[in-house]
Every structure is written in C-alpha cells, then in structure tokens.
Protein backbone atom coordinates (compact mmCIF):
# COMPACT_ATOMS: atom_id res chain seq x y z
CA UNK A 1 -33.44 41.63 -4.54
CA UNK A 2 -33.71 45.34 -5.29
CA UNK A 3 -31.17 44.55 -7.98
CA UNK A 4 -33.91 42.85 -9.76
CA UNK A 5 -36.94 44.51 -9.22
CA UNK A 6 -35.03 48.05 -9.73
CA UNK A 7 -32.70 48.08 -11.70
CA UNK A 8 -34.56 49.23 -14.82
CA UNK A 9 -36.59 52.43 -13.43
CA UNK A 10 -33.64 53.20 -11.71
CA UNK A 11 -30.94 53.15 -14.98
CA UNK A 12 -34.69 55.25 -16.88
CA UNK A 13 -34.16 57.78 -13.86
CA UNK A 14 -30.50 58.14 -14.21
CA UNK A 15 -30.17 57.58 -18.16
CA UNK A 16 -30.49 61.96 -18.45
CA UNK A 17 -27.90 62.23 -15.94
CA UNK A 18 -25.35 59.93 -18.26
CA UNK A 19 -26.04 61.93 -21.08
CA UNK A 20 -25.30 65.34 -19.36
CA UNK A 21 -21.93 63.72 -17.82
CA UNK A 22 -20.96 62.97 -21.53
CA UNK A 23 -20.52 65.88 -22.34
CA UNK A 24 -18.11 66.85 -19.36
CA UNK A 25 -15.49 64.25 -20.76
CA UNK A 26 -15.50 61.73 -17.94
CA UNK A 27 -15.50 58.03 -18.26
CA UNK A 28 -17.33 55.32 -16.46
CA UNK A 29 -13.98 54.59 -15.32
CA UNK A 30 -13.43 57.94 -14.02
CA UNK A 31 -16.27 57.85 -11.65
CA UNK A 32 -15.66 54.16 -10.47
CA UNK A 33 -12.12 55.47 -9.20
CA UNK A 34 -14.00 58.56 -7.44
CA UNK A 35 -16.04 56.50 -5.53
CA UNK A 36 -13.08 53.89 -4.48
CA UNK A 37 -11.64 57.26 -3.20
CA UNK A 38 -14.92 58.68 -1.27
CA UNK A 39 -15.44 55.21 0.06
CA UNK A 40 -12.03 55.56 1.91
CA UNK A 41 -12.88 58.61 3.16
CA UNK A 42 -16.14 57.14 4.42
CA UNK A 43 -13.92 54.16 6.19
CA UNK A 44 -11.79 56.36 7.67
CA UNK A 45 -14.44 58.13 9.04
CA UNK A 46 -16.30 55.47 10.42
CA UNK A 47 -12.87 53.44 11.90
CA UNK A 48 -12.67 57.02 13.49
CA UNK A 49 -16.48 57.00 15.20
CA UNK A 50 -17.91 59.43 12.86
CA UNK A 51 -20.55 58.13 11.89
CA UNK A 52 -22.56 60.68 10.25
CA UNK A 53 -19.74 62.21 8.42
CA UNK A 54 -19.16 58.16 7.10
CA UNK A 55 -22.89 58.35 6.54
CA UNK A 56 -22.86 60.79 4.12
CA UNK A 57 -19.42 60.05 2.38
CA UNK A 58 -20.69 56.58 1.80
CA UNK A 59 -24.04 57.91 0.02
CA UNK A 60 -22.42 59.34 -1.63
CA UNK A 61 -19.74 57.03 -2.92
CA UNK A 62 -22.62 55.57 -4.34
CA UNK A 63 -23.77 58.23 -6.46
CA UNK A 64 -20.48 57.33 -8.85
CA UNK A 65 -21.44 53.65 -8.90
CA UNK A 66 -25.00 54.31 -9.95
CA UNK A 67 -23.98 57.02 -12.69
CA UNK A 68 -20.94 54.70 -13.82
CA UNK A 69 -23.33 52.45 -16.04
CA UNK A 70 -25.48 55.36 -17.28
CA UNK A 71 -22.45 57.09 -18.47
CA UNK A 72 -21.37 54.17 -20.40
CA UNK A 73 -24.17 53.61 -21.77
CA UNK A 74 -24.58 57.19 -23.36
CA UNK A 75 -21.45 57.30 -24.44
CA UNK A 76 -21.70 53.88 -25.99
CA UNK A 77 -18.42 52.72 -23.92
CA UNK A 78 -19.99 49.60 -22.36
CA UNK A 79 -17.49 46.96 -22.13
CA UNK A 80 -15.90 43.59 -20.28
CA UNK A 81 -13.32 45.50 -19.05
CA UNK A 82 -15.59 48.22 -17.68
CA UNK A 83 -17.76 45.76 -16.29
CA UNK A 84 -14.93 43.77 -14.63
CA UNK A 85 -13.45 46.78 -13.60
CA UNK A 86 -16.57 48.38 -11.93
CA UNK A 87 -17.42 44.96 -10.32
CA UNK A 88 -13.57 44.51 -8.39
CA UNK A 89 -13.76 48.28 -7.28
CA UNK A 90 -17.10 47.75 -5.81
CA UNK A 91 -15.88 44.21 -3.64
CA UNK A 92 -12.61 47.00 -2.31
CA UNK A 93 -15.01 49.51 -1.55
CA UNK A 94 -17.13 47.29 0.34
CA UNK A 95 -13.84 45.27 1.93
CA UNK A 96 -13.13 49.24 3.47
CA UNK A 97 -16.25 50.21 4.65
CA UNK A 98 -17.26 47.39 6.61
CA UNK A 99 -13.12 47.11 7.71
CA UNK A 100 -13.71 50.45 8.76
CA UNK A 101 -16.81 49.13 10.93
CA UNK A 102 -14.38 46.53 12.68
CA UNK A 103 -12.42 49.28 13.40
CA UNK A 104 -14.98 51.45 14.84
CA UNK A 105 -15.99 47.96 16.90
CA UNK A 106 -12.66 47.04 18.06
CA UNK A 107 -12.30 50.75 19.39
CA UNK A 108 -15.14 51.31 21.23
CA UNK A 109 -16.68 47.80 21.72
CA UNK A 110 -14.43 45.00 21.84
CA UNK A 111 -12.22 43.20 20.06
CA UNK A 112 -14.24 39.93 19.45
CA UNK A 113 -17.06 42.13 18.47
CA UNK A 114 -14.72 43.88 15.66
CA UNK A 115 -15.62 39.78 14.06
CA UNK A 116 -18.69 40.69 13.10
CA UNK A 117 -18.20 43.12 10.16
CA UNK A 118 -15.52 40.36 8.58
CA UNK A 119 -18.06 38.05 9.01
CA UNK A 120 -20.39 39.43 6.87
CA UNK A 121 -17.71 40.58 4.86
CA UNK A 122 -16.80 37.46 4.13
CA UNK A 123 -20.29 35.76 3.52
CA UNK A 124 -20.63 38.65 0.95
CA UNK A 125 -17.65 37.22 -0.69
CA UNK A 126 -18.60 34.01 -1.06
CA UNK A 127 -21.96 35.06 -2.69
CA UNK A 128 -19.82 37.09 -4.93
CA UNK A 129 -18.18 33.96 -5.96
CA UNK A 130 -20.79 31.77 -6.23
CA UNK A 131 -22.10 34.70 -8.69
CA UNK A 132 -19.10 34.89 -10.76
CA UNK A 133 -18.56 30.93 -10.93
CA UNK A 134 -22.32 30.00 -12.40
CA UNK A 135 -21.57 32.79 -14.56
CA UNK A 136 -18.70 31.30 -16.02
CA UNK A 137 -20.64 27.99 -16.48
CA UNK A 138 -23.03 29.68 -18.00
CA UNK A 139 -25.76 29.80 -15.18
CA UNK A 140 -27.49 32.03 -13.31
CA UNK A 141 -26.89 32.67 -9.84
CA UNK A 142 -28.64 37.01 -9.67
CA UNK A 143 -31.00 37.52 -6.88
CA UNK A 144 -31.08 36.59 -2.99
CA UNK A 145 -32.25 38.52 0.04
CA UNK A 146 -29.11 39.92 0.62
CA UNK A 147 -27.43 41.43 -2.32
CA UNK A 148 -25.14 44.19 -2.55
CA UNK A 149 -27.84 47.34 -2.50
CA UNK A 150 -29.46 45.73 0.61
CA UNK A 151 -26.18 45.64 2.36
CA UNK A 152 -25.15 48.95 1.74
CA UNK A 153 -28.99 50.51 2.86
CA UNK A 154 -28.66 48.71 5.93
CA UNK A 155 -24.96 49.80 6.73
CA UNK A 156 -26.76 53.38 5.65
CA UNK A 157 -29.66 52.88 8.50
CA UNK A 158 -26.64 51.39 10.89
CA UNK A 159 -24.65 54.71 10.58
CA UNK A 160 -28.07 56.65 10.77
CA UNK A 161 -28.81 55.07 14.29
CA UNK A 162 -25.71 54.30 16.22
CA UNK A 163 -27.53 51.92 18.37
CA UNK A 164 -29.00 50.12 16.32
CA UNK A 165 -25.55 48.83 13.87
CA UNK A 166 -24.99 45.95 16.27
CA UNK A 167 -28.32 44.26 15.60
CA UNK A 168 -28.55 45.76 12.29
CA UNK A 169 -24.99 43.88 11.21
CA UNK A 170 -25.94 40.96 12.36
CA UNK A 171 -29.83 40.77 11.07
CA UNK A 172 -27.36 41.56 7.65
CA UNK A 173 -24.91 38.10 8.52
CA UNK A 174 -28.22 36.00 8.88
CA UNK A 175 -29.73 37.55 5.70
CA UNK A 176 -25.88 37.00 3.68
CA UNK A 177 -25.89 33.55 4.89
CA UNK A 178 -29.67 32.70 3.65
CA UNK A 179 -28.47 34.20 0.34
CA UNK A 180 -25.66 31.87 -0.12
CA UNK A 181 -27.81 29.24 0.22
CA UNK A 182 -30.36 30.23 -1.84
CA UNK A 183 -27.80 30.83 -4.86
CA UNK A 184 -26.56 27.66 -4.30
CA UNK A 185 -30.06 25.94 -4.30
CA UNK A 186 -30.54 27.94 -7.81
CA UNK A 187 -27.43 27.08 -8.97
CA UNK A 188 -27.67 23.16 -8.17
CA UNK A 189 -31.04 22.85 -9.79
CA UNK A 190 -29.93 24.06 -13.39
CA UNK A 191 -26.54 22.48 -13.22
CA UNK A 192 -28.62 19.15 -12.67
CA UNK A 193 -30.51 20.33 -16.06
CA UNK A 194 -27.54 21.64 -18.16
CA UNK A 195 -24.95 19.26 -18.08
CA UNK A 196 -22.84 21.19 -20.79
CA UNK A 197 -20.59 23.81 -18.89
CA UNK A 198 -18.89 26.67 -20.14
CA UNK A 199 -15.40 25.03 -20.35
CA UNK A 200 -16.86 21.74 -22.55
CA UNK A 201 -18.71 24.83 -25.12
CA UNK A 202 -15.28 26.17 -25.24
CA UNK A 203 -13.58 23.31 -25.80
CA UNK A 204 -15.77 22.59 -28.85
CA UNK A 205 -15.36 26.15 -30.18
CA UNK A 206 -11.56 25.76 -30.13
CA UNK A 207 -11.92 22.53 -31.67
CA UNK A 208 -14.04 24.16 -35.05
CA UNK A 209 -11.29 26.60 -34.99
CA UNK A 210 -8.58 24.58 -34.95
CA UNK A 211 -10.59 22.39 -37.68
CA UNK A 212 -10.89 25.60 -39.45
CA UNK A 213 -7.17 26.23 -39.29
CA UNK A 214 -6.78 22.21 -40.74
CA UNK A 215 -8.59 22.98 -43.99
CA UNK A 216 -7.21 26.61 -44.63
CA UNK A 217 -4.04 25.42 -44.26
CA UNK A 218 -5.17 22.31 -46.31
CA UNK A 219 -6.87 24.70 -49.13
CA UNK A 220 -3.42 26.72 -49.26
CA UNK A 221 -1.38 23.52 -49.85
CA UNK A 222 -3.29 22.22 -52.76
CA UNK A 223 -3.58 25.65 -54.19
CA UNK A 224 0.72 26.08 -53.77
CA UNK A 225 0.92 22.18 -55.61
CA UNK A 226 -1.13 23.08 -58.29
CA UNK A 227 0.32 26.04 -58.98
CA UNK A 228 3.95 24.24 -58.94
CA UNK A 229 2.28 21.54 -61.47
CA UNK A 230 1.33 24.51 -64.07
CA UNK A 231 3.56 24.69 -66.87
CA UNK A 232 5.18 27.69 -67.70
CA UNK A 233 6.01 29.54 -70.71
C-alpha cells in the first residue's frame, strides 16, 4: 500500500542522496549487503530482548534498502541482477528479524507463542510468491494491505512499545492473510482476461528465432551452391 502511493516522492526525496553516494564508489550492491549485515545485528538483538537497540539497528538497515535504488539509478547501474539481488536479500533480512522475534518469544513468553512470528513470516512468503509468479505470467499482482513497508513500520512500533508486539504481530498475520487474498482475487480476474501466459509468448518468440535460424541457414546454402555452380577461370 505505501509501496504504491509512495514510492515516487520518496525515490524524488532520496534521488540527491544517490547522486552524492556516487561519488563515494559504492554500488547498489554494496549497500544491499550492509543492510543484510545490520539486519543481523538487529536479530540478534531482538532474540536477545533488546529491543530498542533492535529498534534502531533495524531502521536503520533500512536506510541501505531505500538508498540501494537511488544509487543505481544515478549511477545508471539498474539491472535484473540488481533487482533480483536486492529483492532475495530483503526476504533473508526479513526471515532474521522476525526469527529473531520467535526467539525473543520463545525466551520470555512461551514456546507456542514463538509460532506467531513464523506465521506471519510465512504468509509474507506466500505473498512474495504470488508476486513473483503473476509476474512471470505477465500479470500484476503489486499492492495489498500488508506489503513489505507496512510490515516492517509495524515490527518498528512493536519494538517501540514492548507491550504492545503481541497484538501488534498478530493485527500484522490478519492483515498478511487479507493480502494474500486480495492478490489472488487480482490475479484471478486478469488471468480470466489474458489467456496468453508468459511461457506460450515465449514459446512463440523461440519459435521466430528458430524460424530465423531456418532461413539464414537456408540463405547461406543457396549462396555456397551458387557459388560452387560459377565457373571459374
């Protein structure tokens, strides 16, 4: 949700900031690993029921992921790779900090309690997917009242007020859970429209190419005969 309505004042307020990190000689790929590394920190520190130290550490491990994209774009690296690359580092860092919540639960609540985090954990996965999947198919599955920005505020406002990251985490499982379905609602209604997936478009682009191959190979063949067939002095 605040992906959507965001996301471009945000990368306007951040664009300077990418061009001043330019010039330092980082990469986009650079900061994604920094805030992997900060986010373990922040894990650790929550498993280990500090939870204003984890507080801050995961703030800011999301300073790198918000600068990652401005940097690339100023330095003109944008790229698959980066984008794939930014997007798995993001589902570990979010696998440790809410593993580190379990911990955290399982240490000074209970065990069955510890659940919870994994629980949302895992509904946050299967958003992911669902994502990624109407992606490759050519659809669109953004948006949702539980994205990855809203989960991470909420963990923030958790970590802020102790007692409040029981009922916060699970206001956060009910919210995942209406997302997936909402994604898949989105999804189902333009799959029921667009027939034509991703995998039959590239089946007919490998088909002109291997047409294309046909006649080159074709055009090469009749140019080799006729040269044989010229007589020679």
């Amino acid at each position: 949700m605040f992906d959507g309505k965001f996301r471009t004042p945000v990368d306007k307020a951040v664009k300077p900031l990418g061009n001043g990190l330019r010039k330092t000689g980082l990469t986009p790929d650079h900061l994604t690993i920094m805030g992997l590394l900060v986010a373990c920190g922040a894990a650790v520190a929550i498993g280990a029921g500090e939870l204003r130290l984890g507080l801050l550490l995961v703030v800011l491990a999301a300073l790198p992921d918000l600068l990652d994209g401005a940097l690339a774009k100023a330095s003109n690296s944008s790229s698959q790779r980066g984008a794939f690359f930014d997007s798995t580092i993001d589902r570990f860092a979010d696998a440790l900090l809410f593993g580190g919540v379990a911990w955290y639960f399982a240490s000074e609540e209970s065990a069955h309690m510890a659940m919870l985090p994994f629980a949302v954990m895992a509904l946050s996965s299967v958003i992911s997917y669902m994502r990624a999947k109407a992606e490759s198919l050519g659809l669109d599955a953004k948006g949702g009242l539980m994205e990855r920005a809203e989960r991470i505020i909420l963990l923030c406002l958790g970590l802020l007020f102790p007692s409040l990251l029981i009922p916060i985490l699970w206001i956060m499982l009910v919210l995942t859970a209406v997302t997936a379905v909402q994604r898949f609602a989105k999804v189902w209604k333009q799959a029921a429209v667009a027939p034509v997936t991703a995998a039959k478009i590239e089946m007919r682009r490998s088909r002109r190419q291997t047409r294309r191959v046909v006649r080159t190979e074709r055009r090469h063949t009749r140019i080799a005969r006729a040269g044989r067939s010229t007589p020679r002095d």
